[in-house]
Protein backbone atom coordinates (compact mmCIF):
# COMPACT_ATOMS: atom_id res chain seq x y z
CA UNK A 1 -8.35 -10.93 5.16
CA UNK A 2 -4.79 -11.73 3.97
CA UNK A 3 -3.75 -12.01 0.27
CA UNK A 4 -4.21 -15.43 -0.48
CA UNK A 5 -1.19 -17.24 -1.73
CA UNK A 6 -2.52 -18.19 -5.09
CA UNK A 7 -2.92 -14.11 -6.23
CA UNK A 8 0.05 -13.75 -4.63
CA UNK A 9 1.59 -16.08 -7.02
CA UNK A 10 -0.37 -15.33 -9.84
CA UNK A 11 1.00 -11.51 -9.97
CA UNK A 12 4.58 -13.45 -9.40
CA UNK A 13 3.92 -15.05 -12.84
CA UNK A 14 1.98 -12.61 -14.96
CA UNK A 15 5.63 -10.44 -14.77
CA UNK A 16 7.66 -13.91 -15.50
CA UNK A 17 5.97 -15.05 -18.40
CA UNK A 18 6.42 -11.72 -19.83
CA UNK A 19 10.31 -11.42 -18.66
CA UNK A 20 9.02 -7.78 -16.96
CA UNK A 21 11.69 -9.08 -13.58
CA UNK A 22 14.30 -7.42 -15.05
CA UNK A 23 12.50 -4.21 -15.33
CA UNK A 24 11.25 -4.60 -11.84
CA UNK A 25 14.27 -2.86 -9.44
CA UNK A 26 13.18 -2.04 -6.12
CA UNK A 27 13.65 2.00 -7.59
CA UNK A 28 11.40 0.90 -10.49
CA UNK A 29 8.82 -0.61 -8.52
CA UNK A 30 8.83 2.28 -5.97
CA UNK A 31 8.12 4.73 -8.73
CA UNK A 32 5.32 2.65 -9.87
CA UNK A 33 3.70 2.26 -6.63
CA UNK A 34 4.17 6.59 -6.68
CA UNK A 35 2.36 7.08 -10.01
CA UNK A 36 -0.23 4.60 -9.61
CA UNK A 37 -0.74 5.99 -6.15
CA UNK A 38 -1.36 9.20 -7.85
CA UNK A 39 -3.82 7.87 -10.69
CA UNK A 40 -5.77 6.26 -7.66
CA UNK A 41 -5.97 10.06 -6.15
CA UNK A 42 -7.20 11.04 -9.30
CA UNK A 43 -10.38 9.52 -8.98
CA UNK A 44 -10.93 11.95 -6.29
CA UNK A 45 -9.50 15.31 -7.72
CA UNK A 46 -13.00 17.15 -8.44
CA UNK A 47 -15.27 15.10 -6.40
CA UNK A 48 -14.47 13.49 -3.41
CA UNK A 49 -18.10 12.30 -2.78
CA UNK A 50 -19.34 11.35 -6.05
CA UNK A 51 -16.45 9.06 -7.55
CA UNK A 52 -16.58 5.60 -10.23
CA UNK A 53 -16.16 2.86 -7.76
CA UNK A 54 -14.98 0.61 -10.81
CA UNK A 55 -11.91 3.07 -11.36
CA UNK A 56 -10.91 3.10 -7.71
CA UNK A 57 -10.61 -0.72 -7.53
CA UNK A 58 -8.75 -0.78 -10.84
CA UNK A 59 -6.28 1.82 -9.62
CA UNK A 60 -5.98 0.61 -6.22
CA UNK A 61 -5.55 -3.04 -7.79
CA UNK A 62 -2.43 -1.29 -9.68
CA UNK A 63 -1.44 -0.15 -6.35
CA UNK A 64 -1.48 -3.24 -4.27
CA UNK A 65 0.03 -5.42 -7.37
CA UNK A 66 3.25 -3.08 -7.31
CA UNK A 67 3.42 -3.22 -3.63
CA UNK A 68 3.23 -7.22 -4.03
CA UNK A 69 6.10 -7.03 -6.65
CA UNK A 70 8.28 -4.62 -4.48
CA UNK A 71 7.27 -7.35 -1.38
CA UNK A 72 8.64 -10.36 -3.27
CA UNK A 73 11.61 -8.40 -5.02
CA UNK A 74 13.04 -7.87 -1.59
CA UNK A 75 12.26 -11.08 -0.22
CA UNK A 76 9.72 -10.02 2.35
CA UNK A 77 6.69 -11.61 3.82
CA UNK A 78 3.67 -8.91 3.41
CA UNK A 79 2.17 -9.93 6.73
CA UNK A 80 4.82 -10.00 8.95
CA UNK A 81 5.93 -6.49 7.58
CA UNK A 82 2.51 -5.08 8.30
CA UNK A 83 2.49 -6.41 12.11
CA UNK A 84 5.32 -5.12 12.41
CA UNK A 85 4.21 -1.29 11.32
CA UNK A 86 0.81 -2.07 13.12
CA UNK A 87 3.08 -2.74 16.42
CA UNK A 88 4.69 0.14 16.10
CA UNK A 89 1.58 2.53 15.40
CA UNK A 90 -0.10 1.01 18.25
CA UNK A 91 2.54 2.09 20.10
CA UNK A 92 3.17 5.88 18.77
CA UNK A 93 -1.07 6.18 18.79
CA UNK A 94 -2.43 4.71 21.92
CA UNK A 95 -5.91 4.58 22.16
CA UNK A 96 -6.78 6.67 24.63
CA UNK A 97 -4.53 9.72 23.50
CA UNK A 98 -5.11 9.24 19.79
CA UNK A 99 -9.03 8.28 19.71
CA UNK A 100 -10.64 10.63 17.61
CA UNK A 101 -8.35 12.84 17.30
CA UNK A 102 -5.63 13.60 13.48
CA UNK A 103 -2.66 14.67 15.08
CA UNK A 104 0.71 13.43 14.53
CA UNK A 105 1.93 10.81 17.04
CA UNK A 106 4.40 13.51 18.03
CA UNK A 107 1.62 16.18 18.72
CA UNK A 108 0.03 13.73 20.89
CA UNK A 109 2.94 13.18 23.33
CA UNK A 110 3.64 16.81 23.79
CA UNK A 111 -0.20 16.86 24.93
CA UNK A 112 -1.38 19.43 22.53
């Protein structure tokens, strides 16, 4: 379930046609990816149960679009940077020490 190629370039040239690259530093993009994180926790702040499900896809849209522009400002491939962190999680959070169970990967080696 990959982004497909086409919305990956169609984010690329909604901030082209509107010259918004030069706006779009890594530090920029970063924030943005912060606050629109934040408006996406919003949704949430008095009712975690009872939330509008249209809102939380618009602000996680914001979300992922950001973390597409920060992808393609450095010059990274989204799904080999994923692997990557999914490698490593699988490693710090075995299965069958981290099943069920919230603690921090380092929690889990000491055996607590």
């Amino acid at each position: 379930m990959g982004m497909k190629k086409e919305t990956i370039e169609r984010i690329r040239r909604f901030s082209i046609e509107r010259d918004w690259d030069q706006f779009h530093s890594p530090a920029n993009i970063a924030k943005s990816i912060s606050i629109e994180s934040a408006e996406l926790l919003e949704c949430f702040q008095w009712d975690e149960r009872h939330y509008d499900l249209e809102h939380v896809k618009e602000e996680l849209a914001d979300v992922i679009v950001y973390c597409v522009n920060m992808a393609d400002k450095l010059g990274l491939d989204i799904d080999a940077i994923v692997n990557a962190k999914m490698d490593q999680n699988e490693k710090k959070y075995p299965v069958e020490k981290a099943k069920g169970n919230a603690k921090k990967y380092t929690e889990l080696e000491k055996g607590k």
